[in-house]
Protein backbone atom coordinates (compact mmCIF):
# COMPACT_ATOMS: atom_id res chain seq x y z
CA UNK A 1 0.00 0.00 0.00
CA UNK A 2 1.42 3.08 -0.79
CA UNK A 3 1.06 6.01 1.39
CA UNK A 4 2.18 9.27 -0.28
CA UNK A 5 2.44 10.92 -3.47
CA UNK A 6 5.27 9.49 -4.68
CA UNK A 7 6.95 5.87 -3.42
CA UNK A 8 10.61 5.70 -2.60
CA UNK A 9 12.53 3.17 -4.39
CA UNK A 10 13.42 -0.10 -3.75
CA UNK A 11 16.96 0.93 -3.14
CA UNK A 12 16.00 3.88 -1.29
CA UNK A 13 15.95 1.88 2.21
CA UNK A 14 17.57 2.96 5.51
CA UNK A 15 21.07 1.02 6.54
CA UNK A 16 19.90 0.78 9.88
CA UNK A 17 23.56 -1.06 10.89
CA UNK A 18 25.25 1.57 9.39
CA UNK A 19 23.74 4.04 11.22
CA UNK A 20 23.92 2.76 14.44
CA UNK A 21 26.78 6.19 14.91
CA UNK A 22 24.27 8.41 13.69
CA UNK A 23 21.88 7.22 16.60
CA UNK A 24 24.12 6.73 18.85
CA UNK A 25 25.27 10.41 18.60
CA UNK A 26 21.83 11.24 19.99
CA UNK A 27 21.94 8.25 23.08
CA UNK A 28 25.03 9.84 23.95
CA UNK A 29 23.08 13.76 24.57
CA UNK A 30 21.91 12.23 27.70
CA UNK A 31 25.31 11.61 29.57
CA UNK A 32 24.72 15.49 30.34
CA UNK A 33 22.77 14.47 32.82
CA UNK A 34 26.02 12.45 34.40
CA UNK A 35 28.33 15.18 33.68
CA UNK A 36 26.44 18.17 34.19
CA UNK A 37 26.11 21.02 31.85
CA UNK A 38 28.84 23.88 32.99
CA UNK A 39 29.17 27.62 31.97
CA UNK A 40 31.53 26.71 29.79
CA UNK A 41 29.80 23.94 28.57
CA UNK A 42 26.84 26.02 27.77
CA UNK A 43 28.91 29.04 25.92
CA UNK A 44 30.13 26.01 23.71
CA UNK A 45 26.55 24.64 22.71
CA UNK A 46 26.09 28.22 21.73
CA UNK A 47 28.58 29.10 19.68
CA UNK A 48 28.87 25.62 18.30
CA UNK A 49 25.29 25.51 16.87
CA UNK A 50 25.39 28.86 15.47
CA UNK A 51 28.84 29.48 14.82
CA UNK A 52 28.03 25.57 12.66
CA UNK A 53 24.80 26.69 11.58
CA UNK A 54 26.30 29.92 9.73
CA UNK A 55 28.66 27.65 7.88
CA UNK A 56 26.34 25.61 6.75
CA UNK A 57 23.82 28.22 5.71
CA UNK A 58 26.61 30.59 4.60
CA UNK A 59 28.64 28.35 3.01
CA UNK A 60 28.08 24.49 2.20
CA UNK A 61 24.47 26.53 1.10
CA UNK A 62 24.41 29.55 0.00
CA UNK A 63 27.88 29.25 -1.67
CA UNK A 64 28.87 26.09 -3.05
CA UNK A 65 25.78 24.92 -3.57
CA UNK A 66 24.36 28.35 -5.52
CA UNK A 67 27.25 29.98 -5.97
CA UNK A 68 25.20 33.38 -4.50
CA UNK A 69 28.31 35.03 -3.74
CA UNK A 70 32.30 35.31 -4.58
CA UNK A 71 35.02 34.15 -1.88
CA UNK A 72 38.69 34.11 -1.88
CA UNK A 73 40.74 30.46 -1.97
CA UNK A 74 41.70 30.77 1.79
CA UNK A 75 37.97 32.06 2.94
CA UNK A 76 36.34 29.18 0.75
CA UNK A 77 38.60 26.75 2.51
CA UNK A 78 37.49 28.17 5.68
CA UNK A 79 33.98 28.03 4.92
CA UNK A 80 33.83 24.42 3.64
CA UNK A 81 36.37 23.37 7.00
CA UNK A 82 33.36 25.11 8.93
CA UNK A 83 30.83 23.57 7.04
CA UNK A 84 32.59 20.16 7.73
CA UNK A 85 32.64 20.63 11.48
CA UNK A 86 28.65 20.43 11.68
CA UNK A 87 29.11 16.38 11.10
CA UNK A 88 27.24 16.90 7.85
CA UNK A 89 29.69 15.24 5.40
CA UNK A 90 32.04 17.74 3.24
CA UNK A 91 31.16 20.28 0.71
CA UNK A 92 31.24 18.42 -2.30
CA UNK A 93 28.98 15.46 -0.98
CA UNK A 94 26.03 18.03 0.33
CA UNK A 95 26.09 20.73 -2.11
CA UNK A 96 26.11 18.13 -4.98
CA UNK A 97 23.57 16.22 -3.15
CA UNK A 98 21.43 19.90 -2.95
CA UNK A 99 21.95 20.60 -6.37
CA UNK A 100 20.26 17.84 -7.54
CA UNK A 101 17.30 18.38 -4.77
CA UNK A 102 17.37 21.88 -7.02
CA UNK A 103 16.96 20.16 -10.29
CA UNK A 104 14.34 17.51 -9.43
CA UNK A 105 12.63 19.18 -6.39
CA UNK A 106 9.28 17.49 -5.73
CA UNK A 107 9.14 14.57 -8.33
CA UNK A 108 10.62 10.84 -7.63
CA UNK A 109 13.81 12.10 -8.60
CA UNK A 110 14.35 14.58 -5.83
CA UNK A 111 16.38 13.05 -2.50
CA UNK A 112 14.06 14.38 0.01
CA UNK A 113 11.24 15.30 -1.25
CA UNK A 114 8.33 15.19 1.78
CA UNK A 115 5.74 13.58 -1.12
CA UNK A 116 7.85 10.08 -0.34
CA UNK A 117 7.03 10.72 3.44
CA UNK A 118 8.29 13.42 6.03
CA UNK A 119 10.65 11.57 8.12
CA UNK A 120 12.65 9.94 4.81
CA UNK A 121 12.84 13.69 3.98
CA UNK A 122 13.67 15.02 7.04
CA UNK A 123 16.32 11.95 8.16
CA UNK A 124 15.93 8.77 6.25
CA UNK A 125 17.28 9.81 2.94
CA UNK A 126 20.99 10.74 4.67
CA UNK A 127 20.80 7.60 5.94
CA UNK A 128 20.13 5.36 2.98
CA UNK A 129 23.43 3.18 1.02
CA UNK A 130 22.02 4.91 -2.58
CA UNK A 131 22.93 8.37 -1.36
CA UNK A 132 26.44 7.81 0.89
CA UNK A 133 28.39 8.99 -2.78
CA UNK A 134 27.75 12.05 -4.79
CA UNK A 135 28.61 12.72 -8.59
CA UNK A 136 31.63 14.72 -9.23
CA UNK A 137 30.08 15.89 -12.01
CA UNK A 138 27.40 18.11 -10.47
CA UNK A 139 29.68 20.02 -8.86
CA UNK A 140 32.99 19.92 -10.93
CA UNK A 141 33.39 23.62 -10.66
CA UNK A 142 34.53 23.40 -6.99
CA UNK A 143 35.48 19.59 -7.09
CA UNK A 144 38.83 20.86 -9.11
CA UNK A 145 40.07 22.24 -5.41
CA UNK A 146 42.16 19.30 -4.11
CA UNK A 147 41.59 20.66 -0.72
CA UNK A 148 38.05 20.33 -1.17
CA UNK A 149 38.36 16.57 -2.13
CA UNK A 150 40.64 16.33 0.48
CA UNK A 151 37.85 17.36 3.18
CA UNK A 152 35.13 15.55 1.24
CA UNK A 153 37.22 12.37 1.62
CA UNK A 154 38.16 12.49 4.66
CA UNK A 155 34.87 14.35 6.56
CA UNK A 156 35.67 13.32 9.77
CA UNK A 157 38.55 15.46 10.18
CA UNK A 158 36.19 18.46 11.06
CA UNK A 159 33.92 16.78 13.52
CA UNK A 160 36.84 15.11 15.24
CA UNK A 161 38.11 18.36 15.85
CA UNK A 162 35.41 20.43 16.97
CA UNK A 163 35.15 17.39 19.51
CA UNK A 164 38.41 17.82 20.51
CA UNK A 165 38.23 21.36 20.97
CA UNK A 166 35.27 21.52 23.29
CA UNK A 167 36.90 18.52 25.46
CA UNK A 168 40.14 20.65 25.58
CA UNK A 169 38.38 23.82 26.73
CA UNK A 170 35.49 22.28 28.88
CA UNK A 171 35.80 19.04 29.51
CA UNK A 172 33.88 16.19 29.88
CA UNK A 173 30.95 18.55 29.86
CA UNK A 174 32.27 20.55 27.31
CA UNK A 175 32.11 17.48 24.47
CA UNK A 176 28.42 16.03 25.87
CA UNK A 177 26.64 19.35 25.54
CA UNK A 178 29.01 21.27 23.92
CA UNK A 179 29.41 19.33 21.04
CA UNK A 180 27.39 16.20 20.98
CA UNK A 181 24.14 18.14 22.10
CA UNK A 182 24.52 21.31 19.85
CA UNK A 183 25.45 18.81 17.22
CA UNK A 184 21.88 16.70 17.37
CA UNK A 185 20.26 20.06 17.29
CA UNK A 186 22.18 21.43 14.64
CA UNK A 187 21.47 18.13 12.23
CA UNK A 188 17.50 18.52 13.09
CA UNK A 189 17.12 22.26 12.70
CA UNK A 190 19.11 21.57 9.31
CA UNK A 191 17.06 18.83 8.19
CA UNK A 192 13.83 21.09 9.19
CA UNK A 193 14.10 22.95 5.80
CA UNK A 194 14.09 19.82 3.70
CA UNK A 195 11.20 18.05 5.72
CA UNK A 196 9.01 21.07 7.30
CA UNK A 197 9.94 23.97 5.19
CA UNK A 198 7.97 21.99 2.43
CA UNK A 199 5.04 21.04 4.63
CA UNK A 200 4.46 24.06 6.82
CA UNK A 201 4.06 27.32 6.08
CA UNK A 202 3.22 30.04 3.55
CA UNK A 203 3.72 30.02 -0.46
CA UNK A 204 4.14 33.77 -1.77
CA UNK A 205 5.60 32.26 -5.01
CA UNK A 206 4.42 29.71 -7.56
CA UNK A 207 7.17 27.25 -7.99
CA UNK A 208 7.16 24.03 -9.59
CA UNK A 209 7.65 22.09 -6.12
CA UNK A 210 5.95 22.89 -2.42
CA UNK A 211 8.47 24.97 -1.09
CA UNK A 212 7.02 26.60 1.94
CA UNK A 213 8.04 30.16 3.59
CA UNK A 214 8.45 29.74 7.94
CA UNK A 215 9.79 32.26 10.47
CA UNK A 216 10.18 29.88 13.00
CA UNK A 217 12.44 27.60 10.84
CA UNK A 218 13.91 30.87 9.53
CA UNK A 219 14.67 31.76 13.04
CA UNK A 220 16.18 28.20 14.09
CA UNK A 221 18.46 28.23 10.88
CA UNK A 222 19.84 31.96 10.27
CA UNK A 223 17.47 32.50 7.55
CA UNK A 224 16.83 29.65 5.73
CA UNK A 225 13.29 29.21 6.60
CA UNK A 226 12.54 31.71 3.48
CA UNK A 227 12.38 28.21 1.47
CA UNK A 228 9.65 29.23 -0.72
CA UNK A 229 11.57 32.74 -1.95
CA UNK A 230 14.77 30.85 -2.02
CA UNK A 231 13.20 28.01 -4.43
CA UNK A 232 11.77 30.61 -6.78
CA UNK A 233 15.01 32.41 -7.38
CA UNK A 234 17.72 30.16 -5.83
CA UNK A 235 21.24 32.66 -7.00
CA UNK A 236 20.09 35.23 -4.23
CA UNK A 237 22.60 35.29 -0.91
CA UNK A 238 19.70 37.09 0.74
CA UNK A 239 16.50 34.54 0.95
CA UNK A 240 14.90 36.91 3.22
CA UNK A 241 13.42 39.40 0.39
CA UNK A 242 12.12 41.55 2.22
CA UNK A 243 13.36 44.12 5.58
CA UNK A 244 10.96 41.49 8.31
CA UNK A 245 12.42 38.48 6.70
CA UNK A 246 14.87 37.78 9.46
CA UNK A 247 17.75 36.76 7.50
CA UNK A 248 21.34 36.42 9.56
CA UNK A 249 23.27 34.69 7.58
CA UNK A 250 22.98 37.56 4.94
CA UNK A 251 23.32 39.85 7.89
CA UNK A 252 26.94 38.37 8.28
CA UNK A 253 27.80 37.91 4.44
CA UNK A 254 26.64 41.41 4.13
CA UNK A 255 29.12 42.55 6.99
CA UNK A 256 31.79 40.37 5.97
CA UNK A 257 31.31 42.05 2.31
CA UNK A 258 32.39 45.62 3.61
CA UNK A 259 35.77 44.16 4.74
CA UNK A 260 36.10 42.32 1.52
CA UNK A 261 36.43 39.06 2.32
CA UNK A 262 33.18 38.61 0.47
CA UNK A 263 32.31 40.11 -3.24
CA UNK A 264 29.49 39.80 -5.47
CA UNK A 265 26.74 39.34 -2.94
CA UNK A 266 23.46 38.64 -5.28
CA UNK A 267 20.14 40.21 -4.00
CA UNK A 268 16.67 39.54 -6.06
CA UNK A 269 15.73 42.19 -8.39
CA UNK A 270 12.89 44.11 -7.36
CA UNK A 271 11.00 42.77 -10.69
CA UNK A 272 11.67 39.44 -9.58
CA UNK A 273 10.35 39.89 -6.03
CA UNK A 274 7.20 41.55 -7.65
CA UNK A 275 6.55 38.89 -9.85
CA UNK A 276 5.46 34.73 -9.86
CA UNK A 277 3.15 35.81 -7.04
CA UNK A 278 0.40 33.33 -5.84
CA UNK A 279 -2.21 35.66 -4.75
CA UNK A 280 -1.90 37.76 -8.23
CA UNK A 281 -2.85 34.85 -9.98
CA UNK A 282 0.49 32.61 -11.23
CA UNK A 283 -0.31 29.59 -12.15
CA UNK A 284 0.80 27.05 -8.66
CA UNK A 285 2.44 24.27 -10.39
CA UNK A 286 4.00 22.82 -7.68
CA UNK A 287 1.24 22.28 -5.47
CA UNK A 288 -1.39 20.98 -8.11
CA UNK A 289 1.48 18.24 -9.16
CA UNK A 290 1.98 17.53 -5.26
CA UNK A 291 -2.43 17.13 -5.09
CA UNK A 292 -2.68 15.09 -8.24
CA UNK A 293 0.18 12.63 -6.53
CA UNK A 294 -1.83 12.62 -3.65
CA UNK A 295 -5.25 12.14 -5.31
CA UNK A 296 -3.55 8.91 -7.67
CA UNK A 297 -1.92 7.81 -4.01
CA UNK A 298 -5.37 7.49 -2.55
CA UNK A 299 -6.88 5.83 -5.60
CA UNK A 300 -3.85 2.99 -5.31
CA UNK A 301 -4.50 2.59 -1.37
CA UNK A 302 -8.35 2.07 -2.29
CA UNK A 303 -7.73 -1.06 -5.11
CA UNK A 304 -4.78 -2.11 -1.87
CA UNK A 305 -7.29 -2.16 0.22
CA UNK A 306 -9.93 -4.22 -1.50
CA UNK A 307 -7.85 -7.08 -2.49
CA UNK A 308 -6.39 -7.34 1.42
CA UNK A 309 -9.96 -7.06 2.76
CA UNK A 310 -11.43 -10.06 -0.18
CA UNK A 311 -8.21 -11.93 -1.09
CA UNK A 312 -9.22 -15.25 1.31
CA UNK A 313 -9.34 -17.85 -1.32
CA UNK A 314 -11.43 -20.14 1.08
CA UNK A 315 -14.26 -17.38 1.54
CA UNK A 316 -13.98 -16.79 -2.41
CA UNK A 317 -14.26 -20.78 -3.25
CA UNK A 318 -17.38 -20.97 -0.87
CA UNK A 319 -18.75 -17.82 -2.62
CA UNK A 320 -18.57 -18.05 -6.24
CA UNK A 321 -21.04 -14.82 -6.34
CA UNK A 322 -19.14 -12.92 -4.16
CA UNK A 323 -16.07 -13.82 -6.68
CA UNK A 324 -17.60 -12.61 -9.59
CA UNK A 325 -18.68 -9.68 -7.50
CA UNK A 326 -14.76 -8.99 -6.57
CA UNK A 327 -13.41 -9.74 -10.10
CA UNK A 328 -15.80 -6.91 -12.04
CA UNK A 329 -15.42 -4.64 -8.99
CA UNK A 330 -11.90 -4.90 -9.87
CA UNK A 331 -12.10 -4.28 -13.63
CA UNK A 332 -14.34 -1.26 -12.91
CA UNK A 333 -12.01 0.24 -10.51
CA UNK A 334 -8.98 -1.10 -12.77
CA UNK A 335 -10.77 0.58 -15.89
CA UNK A 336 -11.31 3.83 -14.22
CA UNK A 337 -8.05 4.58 -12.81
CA UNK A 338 -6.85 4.32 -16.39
CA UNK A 339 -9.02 6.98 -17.85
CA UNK A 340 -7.74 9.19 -14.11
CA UNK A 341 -4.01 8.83 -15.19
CA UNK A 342 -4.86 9.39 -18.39
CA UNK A 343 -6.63 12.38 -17.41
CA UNK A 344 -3.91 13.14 -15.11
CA UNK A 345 -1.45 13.32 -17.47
CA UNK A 346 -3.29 15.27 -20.20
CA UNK A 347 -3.97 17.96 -17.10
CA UNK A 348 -0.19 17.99 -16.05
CA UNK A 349 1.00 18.44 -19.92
CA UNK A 350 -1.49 21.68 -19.78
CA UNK A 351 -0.76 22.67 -16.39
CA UNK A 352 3.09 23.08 -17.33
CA UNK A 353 1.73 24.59 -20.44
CA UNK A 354 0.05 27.21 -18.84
CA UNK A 355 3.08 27.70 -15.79
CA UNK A 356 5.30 28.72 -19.05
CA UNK A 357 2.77 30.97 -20.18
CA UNK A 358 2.55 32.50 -17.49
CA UNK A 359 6.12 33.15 -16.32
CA UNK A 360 6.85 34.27 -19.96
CA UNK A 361 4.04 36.89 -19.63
CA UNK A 362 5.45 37.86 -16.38
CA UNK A 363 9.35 38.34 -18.01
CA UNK A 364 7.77 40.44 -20.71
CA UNK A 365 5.57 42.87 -18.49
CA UNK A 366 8.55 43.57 -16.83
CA UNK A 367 10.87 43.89 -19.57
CA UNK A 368 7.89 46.11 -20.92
């Protein structure tokens, strides 16, 4: 029986063995409670999580990933050491990984799309054998740093030393909530903008996935929570558009800009923000793909459901009109889920039709 709009592969299965470290991180948040969480234990979790969290954002995001913003050889090897620190692989591995979630957002082709259910999005997909390698290829243009393949290769070298560091400077305390415990939270409010960020909250842009817009993500991840404006025009640094978008991580890029260790910092037109707007009418491609999933999801479930509910071949044998009565039920319901796809995929064809239309209109009026 499948239970969303689009079913994971067969290869697309949790290593649970393998990932016995991953949940073991977590078992090992509750030593706090043996060694006690310090002053300095508690400045660590702080600057750890955001200090980690503005590297990923910033960086393994923002700039390799979308390339939203120029850096310097030394201050992109700092940023992707950052990045590496937050135990979520190297650079390479998740910005080649994100690309592709850019490219295929929302159909079976995405990584982490919620539509193949919101805990494989939020956790599951990390943690499946299919996704442990990433394609040079996608991300060649920063995969010709050898330091950069260095770090991919050998991502433990930044965990291992944040880990150190906090032991070295607080102690027992100092690695358990320090690190460990700002580290779980770090890897959830992360994975909050795959899973949640397309669930909950507001669309302001048609897009051609369900990319949602959240201040409370936003505030839990320096600004990233602006999923749905950062989905509709993905080269922008800033993904808060507008002045209440709370948007740190652009904060600090900005800042960091005016001492020139950043250049090139790419803001949204104000055409662009002015445009592809839901409530003036542009087309909403991504949510009326993610409904017709749904709807062909539900129709699958029903035909599931009446062969688990009939199937006894004893009942069927002792019934021969309740067989007949099964087998047209199922050609009716077989025959007119044929004639919905087909209808389905008539209405897509259109639907993208239409979305083209309608963002070509858009470009000329403003050209205009």
């Amino acid at each position: 029986m499948t239970n969303h709009g689009i079913e994971r592969a067969p290869e697309e299965r949790v290593n649970w063995s393998a990932s016995i470290p991953f949940f073991l991180v977590h078992g090992l948040v509750l030593l706090a409670f043996v060694t006690g969480v310090t002053t300095t234990a508690l400045v660590l979790f702080l600057v750890m999580f955001w200090g980690r969290m503005f590297f990923i954002t910033a960086g393994y995001h923002r700039y390799f990933a979308h390339r939203s913003y120029k850096l310097g050889r030394g201050m992109q090897f700092v940023m992707a050491f950052g990045g590496s620190m937050s135990a979520q692989k190297g650079p390479l591995w998740w910005a080649g990984h994100h690309r592709n979630h850019h490219r295929y957002s929302d159909t079976d082709l995405d990584l982490h799309s919620p539509q193949k259910g919101f805990w494989w999005s939020h956790v599951g997909w990390i943690l499946c054998d299919k996704n442990k390698d990433y394609d040079p290829e996608g991300i060649r243009d920063f995969a010709k740093f050898p330091e950069l393949r260095w770090l991919t290769k050998h991502d433990w070298v930044g965990p291992w030393f944040a880990g150190v560091l906090c032991t070295v400077i607080g102690g027992w305390s100092g690695l358990v909530f320090g690190f460990f415990t700002s580290t779980v939270l770090l890897w959830h409010a992360t994975f909050l903008v795959n899973s949640l960020a397309h669930v909950m909250g507001r669309r302001r842009y048609a897009t051609t996935d369900t990319s949602r817009n959240s201040a409370i993500i936003a505030v839990l991840t320096m600004g990233e929570g602006w999923h749905n404006n950062h989905h509709y025009y993905q080269a922008s640094a800033r993904q808060g558009f507008f002045w209440w978008e709370f948007d740190p991580s652009y904060y600090i890029l900005r800042g960091l800009s005016f001492v020139g260790l950043v250049k090139d910092l790419k803001q949204p037109p104000a055409r662009v923000k002015a445009a592809g707007r839901v409530r003036d009418g542009s087309f909403d491609m991504g949510m009326f793909k993610a409904h017709w999933a749904k709807a062909g999801a539900a129709i699958a479930n029903v035909r599931s459901h009446h062969h688990d509910v009939e199937a006894d071949p004893v009942v069927l044998e002792s019934d021969p009109e309740l067989a007949t009565r099964r087998d047209q039920l199922d050609e009716l319901i077989a025959t007119n889920r044929a004639a919905l796809q087909d209808h389905v995929a008539n209405a897509l064809a259109h639907a993208e039709e239409l979305g083209r239309l309608s963002r070509r209109q858009e470009r000329q009026a403003a050209i205009d």
